[in-house]
PDB file of N, CA and C in Angstrom:
ATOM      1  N   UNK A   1       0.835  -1.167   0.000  1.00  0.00           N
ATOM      2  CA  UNK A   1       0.000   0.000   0.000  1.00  0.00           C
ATOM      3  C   UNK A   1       0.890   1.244   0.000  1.00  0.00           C
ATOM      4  N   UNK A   2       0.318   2.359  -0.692  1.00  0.00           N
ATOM      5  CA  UNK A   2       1.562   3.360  -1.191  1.00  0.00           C
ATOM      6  C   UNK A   2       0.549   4.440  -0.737  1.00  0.00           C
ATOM      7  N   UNK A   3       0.835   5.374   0.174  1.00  0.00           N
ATOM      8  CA  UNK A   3       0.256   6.252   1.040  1.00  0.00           C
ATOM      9  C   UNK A   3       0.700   7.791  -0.106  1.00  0.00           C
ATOM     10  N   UNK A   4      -0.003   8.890  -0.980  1.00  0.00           N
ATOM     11  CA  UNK A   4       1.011   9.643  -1.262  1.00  0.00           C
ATOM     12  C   UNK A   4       0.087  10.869  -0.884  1.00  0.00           C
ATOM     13  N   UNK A   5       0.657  11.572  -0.854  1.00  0.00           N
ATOM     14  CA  UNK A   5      -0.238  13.236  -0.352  1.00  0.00           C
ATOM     15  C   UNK A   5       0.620  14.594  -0.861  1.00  0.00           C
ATOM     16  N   UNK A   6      -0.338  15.235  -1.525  1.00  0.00           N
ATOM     17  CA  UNK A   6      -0.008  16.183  -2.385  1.00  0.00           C
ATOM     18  C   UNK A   6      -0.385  17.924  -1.565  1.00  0.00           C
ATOM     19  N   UNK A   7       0.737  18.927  -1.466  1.00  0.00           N
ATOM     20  CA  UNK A   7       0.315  19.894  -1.057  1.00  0.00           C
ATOM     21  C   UNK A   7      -0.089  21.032  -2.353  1.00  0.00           C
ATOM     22  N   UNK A   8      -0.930  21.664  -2.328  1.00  0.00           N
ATOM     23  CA  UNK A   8      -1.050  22.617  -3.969  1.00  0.00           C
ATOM     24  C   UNK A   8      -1.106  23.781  -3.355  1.00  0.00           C
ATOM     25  N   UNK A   9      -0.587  25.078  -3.640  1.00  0.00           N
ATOM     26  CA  UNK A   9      -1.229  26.560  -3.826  1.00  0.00           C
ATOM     27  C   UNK A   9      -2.112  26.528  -4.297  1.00  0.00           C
ATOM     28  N   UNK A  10      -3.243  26.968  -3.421  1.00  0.00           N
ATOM     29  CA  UNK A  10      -4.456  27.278  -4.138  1.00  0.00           C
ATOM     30  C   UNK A  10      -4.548  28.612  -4.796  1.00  0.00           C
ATOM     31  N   UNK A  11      -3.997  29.605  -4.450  1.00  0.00           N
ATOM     32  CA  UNK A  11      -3.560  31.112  -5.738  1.00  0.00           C
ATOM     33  C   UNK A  11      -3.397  30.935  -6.896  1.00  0.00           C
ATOM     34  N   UNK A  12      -2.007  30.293  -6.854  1.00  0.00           N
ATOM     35  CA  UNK A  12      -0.858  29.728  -8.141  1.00  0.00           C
ATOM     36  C   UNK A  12      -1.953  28.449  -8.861  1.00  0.00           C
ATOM     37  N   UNK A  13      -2.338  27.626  -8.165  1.00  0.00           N
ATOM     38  CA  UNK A  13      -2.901  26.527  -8.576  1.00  0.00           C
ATOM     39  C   UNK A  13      -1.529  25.925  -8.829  1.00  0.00           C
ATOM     40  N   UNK A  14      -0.531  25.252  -8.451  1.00  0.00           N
ATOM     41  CA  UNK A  14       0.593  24.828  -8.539  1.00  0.00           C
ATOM     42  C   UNK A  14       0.967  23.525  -7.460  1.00  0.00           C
ATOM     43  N   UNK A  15       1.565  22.987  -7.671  1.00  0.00           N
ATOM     44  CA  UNK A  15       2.230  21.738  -6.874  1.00  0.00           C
ATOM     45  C   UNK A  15       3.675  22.159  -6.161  1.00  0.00           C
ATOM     46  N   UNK A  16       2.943  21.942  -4.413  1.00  0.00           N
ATOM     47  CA  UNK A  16       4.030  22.441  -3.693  1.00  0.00           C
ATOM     48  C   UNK A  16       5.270  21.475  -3.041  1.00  0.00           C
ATOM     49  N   UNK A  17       4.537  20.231  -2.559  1.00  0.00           N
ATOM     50  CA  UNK A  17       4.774  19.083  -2.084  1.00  0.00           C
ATOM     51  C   UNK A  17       4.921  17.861  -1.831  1.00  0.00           C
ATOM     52  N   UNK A  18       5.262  16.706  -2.581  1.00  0.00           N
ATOM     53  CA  UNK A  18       4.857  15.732  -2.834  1.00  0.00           C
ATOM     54  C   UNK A  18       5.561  14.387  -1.434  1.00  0.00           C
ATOM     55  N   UNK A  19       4.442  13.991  -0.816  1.00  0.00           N
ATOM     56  CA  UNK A  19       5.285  12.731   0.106  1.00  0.00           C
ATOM     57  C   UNK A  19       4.331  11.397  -0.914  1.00  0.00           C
ATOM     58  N   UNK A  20       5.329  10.524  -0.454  1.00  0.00           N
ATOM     59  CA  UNK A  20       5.001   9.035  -0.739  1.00  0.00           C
ATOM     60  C   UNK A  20       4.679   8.502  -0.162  1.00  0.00           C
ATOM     61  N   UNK A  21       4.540   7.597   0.950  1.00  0.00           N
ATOM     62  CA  UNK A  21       4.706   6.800   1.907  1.00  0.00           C
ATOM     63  C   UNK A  21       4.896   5.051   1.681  1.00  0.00           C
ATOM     64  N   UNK A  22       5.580   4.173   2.214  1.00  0.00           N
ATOM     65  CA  UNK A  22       5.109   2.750   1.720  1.00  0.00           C
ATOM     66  C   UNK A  22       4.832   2.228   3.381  1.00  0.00           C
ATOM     67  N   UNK A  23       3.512   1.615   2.609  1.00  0.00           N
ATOM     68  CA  UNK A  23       2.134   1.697   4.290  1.00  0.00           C
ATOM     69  C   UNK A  23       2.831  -0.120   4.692  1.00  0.00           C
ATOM     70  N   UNK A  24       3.026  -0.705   3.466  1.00  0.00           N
ATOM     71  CA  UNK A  24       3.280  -2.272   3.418  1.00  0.00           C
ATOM     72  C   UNK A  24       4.178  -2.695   2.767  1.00  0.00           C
ATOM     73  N   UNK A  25       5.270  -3.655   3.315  1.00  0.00           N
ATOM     74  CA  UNK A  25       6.131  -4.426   2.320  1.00  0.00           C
ATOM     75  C   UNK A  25       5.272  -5.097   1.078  1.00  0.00           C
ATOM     76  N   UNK A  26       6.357  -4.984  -0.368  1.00  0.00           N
ATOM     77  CA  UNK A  26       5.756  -5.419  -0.994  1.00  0.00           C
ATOM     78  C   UNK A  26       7.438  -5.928  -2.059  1.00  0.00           C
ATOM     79  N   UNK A  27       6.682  -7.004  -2.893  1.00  0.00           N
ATOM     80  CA  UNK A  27       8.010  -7.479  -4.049  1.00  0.00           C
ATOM     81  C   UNK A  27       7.597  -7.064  -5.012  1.00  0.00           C
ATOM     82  N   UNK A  28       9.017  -6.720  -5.637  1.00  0.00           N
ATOM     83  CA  UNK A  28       8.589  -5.949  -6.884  1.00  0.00           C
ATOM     84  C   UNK A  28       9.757  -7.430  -7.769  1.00  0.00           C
ATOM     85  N   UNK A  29      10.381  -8.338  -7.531  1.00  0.00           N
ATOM     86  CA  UNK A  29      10.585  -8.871  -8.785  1.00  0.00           C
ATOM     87  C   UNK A  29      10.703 -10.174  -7.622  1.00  0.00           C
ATOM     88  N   UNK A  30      10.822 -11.605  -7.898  1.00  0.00           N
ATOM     89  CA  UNK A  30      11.090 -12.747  -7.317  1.00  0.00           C
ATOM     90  C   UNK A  30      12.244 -12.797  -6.062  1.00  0.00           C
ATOM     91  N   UNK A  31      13.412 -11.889  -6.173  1.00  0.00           N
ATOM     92  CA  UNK A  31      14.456 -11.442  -5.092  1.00  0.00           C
ATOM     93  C   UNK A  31      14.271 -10.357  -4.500  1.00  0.00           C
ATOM     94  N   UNK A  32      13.476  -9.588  -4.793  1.00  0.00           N
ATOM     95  CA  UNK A  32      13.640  -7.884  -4.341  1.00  0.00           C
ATOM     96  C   UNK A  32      12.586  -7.900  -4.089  1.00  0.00           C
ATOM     97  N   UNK A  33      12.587  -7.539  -2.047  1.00  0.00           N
ATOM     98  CA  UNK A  33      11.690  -7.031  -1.627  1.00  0.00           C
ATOM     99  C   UNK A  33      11.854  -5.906  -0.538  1.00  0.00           C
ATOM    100  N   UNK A  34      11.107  -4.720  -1.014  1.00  0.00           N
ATOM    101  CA  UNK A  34      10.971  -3.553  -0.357  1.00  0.00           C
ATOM    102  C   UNK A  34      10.159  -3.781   0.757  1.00  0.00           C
ATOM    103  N   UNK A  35      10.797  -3.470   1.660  1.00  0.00           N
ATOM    104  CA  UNK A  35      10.049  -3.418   3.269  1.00  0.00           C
ATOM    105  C   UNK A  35       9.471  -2.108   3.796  1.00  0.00           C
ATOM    106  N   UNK A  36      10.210  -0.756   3.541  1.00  0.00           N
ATOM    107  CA  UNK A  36       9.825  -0.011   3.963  1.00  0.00           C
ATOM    108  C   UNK A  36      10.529   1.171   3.552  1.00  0.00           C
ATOM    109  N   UNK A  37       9.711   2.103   2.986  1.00  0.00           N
ATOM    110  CA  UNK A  37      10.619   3.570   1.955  1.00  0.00           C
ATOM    111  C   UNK A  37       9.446   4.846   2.343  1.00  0.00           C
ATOM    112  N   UNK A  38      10.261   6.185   2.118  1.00  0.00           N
ATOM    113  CA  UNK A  38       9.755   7.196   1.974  1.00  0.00           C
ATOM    114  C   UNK A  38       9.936   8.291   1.182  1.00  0.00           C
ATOM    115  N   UNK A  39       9.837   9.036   0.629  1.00  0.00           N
ATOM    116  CA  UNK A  39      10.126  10.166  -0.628  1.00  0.00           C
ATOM    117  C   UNK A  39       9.183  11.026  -0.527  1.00  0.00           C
ATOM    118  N   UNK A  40      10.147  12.487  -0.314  1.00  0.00           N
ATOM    119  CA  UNK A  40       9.585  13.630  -0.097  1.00  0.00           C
ATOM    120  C   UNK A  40      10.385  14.552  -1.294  1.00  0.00           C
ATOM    121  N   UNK A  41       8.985  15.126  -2.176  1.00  0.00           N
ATOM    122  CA  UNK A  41       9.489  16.328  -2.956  1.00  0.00           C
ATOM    123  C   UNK A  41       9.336  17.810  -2.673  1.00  0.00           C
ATOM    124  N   UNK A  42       9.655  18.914  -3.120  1.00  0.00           N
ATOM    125  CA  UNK A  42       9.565  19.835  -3.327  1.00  0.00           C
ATOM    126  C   UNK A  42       9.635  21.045  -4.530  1.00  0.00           C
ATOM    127  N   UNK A  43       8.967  21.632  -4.616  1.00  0.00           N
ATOM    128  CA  UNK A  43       8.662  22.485  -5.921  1.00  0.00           C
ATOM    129  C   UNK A  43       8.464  23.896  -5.908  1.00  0.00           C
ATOM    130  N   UNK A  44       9.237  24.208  -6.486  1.00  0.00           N
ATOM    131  CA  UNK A  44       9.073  25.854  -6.248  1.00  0.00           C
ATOM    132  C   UNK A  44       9.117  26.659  -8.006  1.00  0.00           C
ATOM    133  N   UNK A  45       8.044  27.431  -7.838  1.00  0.00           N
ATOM    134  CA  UNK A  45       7.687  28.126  -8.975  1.00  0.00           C
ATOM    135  C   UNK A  45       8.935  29.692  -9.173  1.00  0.00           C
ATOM    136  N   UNK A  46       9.351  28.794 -10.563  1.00  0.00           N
ATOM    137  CA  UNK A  46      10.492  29.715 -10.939  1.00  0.00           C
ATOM    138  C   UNK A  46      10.536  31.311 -11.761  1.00  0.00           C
ATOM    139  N   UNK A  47       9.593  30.446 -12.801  1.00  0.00           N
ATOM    140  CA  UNK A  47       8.735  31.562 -13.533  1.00  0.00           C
ATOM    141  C   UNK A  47       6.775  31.161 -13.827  1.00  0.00           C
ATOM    142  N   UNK A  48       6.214  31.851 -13.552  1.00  0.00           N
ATOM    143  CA  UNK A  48       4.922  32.271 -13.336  1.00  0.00           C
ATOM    144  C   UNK A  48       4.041  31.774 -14.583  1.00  0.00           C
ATOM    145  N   UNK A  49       5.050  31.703 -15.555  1.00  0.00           N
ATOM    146  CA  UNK A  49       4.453  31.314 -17.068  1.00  0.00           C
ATOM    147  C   UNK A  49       5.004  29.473 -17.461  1.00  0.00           C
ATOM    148  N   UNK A  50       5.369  29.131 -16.422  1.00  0.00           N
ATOM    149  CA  UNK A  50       5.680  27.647 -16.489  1.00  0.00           C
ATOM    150  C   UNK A  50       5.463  26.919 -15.316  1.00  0.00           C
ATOM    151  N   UNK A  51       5.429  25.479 -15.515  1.00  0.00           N
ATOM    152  CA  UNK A  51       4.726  24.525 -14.387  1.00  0.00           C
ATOM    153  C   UNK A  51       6.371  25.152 -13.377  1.00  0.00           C
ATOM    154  N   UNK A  52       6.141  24.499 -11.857  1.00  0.00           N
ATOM    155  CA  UNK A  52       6.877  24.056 -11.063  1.00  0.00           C
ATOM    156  C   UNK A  52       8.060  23.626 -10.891  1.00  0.00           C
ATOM    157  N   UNK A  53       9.306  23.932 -10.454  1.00  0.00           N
ATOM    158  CA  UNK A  53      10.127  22.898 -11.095  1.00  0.00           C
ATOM    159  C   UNK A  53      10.652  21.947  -9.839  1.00  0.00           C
ATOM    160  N   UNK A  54      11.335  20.602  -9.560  1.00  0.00           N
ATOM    161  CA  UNK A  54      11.397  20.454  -8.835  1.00  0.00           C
ATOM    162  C   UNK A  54      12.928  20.693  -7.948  1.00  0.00           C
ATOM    163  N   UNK A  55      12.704  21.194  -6.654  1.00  0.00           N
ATOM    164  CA  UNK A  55      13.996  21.731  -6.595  1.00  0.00           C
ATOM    165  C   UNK A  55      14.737  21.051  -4.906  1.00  0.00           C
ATOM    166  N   UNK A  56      14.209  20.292  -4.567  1.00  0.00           N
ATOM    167  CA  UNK A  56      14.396  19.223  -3.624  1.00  0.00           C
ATOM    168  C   UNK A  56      13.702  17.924  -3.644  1.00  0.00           C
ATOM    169  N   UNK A  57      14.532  17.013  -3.159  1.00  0.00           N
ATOM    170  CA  UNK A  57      14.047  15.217  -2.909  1.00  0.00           C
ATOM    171  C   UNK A  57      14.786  14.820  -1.890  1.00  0.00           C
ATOM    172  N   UNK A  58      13.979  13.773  -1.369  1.00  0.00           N
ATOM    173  CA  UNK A  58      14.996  13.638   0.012  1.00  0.00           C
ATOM    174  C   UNK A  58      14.003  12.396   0.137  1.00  0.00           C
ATOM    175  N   UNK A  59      14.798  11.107   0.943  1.00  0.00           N
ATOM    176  CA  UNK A  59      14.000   9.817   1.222  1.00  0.00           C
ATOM    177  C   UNK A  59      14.796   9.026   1.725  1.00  0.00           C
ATOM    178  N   UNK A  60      14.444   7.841   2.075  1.00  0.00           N
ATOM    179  CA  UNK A  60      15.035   6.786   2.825  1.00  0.00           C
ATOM    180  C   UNK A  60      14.590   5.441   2.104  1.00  0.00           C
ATOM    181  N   UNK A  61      15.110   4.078   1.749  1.00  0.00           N
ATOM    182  CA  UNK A  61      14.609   2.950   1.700  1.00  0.00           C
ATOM    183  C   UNK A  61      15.043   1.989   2.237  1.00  0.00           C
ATOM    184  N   UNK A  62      14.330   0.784   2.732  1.00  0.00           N
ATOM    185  CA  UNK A  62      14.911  -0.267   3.124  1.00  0.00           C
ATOM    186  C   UNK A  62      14.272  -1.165   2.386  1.00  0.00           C
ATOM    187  N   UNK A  63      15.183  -2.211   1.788  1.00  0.00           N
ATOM    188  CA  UNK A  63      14.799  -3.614   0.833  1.00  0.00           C
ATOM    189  C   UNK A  63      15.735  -4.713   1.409  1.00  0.00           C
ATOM    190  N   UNK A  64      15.576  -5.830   0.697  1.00  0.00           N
ATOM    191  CA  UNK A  64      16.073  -6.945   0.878  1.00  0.00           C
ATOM    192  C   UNK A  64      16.631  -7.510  -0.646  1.00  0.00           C
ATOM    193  N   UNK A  65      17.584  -7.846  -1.076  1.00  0.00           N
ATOM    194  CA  UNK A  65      18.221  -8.555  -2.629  1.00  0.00           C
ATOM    195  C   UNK A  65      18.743  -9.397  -2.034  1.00  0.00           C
ATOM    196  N   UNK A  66      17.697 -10.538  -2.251  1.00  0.00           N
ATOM    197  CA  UNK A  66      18.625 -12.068  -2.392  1.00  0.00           C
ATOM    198  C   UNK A  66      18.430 -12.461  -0.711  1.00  0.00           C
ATOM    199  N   UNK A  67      17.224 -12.129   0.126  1.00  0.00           N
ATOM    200  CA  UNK A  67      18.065 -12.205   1.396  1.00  0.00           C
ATOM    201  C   UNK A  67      18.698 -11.336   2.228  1.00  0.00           C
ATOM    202  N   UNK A  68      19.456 -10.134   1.745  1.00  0.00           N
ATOM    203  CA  UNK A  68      20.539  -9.544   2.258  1.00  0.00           C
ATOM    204  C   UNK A  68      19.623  -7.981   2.537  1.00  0.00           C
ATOM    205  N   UNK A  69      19.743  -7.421   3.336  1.00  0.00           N
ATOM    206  CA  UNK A  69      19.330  -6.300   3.880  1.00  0.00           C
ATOM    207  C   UNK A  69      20.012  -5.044   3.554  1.00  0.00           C
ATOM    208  N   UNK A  70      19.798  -3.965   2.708  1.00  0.00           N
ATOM    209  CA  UNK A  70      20.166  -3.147   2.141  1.00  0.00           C
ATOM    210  C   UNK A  70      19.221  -1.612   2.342  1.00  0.00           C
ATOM    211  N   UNK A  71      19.705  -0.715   2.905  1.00  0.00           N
ATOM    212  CA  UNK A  71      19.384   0.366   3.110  1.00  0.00           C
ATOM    213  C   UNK A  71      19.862   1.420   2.494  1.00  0.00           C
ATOM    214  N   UNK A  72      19.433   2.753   3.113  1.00  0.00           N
ATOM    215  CA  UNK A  72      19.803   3.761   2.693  1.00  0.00           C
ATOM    216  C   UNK A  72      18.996   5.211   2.272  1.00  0.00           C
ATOM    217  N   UNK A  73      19.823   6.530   2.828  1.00  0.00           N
ATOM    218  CA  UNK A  73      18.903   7.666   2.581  1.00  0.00           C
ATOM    219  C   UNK A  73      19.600   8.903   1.605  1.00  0.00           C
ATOM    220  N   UNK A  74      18.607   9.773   1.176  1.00  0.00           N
ATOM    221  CA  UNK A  74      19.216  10.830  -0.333  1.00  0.00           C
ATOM    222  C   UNK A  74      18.506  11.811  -0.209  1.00  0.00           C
ATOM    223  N   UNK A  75      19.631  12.696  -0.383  1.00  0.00           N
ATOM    224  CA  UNK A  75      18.772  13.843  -0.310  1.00  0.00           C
ATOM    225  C   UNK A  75      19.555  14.415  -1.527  1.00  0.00           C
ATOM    226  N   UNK A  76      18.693  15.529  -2.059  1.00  0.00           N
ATOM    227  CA  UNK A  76      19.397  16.317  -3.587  1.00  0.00           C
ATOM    228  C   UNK A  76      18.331  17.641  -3.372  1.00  0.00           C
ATOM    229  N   UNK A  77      19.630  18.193  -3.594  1.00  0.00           N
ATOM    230  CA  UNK A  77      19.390  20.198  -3.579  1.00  0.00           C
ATOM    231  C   UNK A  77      19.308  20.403  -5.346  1.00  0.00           C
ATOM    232  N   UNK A  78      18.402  21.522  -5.672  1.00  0.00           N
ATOM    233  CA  UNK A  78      18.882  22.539  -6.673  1.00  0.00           C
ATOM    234  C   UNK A  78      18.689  23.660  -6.475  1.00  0.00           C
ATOM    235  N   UNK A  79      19.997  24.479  -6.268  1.00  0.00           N
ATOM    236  CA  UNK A  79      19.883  26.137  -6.110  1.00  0.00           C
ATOM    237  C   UNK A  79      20.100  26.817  -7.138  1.00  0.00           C
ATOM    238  N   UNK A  80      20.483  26.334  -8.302  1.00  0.00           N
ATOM    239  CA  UNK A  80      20.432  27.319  -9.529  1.00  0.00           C
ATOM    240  C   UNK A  80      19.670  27.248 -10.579  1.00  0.00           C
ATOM    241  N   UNK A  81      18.349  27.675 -10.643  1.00  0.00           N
ATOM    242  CA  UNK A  81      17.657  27.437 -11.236  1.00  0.00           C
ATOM    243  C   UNK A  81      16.879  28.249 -12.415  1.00  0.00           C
ATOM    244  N   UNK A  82      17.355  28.437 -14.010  1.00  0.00           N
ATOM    245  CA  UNK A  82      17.518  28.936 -14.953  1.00  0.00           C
ATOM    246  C   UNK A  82      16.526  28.137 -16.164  1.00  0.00           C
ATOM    247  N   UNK A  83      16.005  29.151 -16.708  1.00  0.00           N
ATOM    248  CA  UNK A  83      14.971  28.506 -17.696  1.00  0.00           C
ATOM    249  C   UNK A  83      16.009  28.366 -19.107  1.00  0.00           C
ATOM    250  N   UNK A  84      15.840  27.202 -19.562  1.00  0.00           N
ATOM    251  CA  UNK A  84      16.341  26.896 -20.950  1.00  0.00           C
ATOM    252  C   UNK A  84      16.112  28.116 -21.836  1.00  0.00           C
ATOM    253  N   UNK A  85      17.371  28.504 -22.208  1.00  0.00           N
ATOM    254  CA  UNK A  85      16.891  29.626 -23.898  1.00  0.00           C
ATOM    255  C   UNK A  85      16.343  28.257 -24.929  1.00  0.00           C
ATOM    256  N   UNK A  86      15.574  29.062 -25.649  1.00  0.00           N
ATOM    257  CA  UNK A  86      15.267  28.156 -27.231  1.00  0.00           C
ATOM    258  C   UNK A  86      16.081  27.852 -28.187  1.00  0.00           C
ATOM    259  N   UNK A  87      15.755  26.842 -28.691  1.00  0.00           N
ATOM    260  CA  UNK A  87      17.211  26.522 -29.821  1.00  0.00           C
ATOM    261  C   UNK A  87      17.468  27.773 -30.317  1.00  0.00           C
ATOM    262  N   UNK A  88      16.111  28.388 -31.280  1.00  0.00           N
ATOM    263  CA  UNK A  88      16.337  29.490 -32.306  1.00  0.00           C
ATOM    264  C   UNK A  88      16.908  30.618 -31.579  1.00  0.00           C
ATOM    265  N   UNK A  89      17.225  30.921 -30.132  1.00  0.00           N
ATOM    266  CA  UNK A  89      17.626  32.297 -30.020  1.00  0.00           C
ATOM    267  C   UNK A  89      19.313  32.042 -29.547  1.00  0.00           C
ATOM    268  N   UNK A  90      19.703  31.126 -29.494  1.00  0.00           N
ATOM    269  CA  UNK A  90      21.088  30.464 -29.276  1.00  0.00           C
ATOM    270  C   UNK A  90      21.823  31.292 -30.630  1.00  0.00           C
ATOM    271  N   UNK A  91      21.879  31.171 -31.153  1.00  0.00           N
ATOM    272  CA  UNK A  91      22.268  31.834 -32.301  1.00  0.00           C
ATOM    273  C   UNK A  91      22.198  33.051 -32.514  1.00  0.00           C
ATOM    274  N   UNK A  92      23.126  33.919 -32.511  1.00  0.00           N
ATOM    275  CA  UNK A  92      22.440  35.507 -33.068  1.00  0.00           C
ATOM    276  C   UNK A  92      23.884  36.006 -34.062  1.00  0.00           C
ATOM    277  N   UNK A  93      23.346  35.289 -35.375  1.00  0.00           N
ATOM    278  CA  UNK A  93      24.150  35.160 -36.178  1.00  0.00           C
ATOM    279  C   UNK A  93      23.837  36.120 -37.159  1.00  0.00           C
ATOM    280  N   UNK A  94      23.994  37.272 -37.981  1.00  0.00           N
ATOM    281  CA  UNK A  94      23.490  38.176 -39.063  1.00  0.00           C
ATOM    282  C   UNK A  94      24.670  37.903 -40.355  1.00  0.00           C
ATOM    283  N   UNK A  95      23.772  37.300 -41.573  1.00  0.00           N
ATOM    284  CA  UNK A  95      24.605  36.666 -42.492  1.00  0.00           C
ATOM    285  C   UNK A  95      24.916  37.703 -43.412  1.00  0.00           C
ATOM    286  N   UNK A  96      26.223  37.584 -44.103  1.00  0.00           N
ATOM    287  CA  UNK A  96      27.081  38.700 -44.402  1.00  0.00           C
ATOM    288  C   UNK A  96      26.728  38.458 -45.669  1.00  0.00           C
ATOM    289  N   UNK A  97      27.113  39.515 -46.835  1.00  0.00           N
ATOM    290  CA  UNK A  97      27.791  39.210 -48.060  1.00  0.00           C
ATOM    291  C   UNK A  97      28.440  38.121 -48.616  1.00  0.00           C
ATOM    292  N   UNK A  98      27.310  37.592 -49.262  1.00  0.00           N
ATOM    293  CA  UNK A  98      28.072  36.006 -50.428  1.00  0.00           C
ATOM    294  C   UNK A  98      29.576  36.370 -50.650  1.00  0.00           C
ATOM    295  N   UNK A  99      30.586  35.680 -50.376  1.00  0.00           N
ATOM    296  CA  UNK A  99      31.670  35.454 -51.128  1.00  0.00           C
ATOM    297  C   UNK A  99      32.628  34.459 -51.192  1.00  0.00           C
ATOM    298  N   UNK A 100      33.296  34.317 -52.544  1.00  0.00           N
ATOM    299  CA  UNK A 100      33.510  33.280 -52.981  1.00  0.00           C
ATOM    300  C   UNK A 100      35.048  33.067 -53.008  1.00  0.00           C
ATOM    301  N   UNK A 101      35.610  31.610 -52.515  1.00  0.00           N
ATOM    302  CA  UNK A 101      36.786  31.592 -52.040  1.00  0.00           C
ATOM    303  C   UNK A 101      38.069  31.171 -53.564  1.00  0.00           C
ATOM    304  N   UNK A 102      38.823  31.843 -53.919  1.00  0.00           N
ATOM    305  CA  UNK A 102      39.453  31.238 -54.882  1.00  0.00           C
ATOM    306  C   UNK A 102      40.564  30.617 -54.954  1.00  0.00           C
ATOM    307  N   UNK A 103      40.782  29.331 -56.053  1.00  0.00           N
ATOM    308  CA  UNK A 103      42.113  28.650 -55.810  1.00  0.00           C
ATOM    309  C   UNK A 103      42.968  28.520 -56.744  1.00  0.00           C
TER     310      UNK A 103
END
C-alpha cells in the first residue's frame, strides 16, 4: 500500500509538495523485496508562465536482494535554477555578403 499526499497553492494553482509513503512491504521482482521507503518532494515556482520545477528530494529505503538487507537515505538540492533559452535564439548570427573563395 503506497500512502502519497499532495500539497497545492491554491492562488498559483501549482504543486508544492509531494510525500510518498510505503504503508506495506511489498516485491517488486522474485528477489527484491521492499520493506519499507519514503520520498519527499519539493517544488518551487520559478517563472509564473511555467509549471513548477522540482527543486528538492529527500528519502530513505529499506529492501532486501537475495536475502541480504540493504538500506539507505538521499537527499538532492537545486539552487540554480535557470529557464532553458530556445534553440532558435542560441544563435544571433546576421549573415554577411556572399563570397567566394578562390584557388
Amino acid at each position: 500500500m503506497l500512502q502519497l499526499r499532495l500539497r497545492v497553492n491554491k492562488e498559483q494553482r501549482a504543486l508544492e509538495h509531494v510525500d510518498i509513503h510505503l504503508g506495506a512491504p511489498f516485491r517488486v521482482r522474485a528477489f527484491v523485496r521492499i520493506k519499507s521507503g519514503e520520498i519527499g518532494m519539493d517544488y518551487v515556482s520559478v517563472d509564473s508562465q511555467f509549471a513548477p520545477a522540482l527543486t528538492a528530494m529527500h528519502g530513505d529505503l529499506s529492501l532486501s536482494v537475495f536475502f541480504l538487507p540493504v538500506s539507505g537515505k538521499f537527499e538532492i538540492r537545486r539552487t540554480d535554477l535557470r529557464r532553458v533559452k530556445p534553440y532558435n535564439d542560441h544563435f544571433q548570427v546576421k549573415a554577411g555578403p556572399l563570397q567566394f573563395i578562390s584557388f
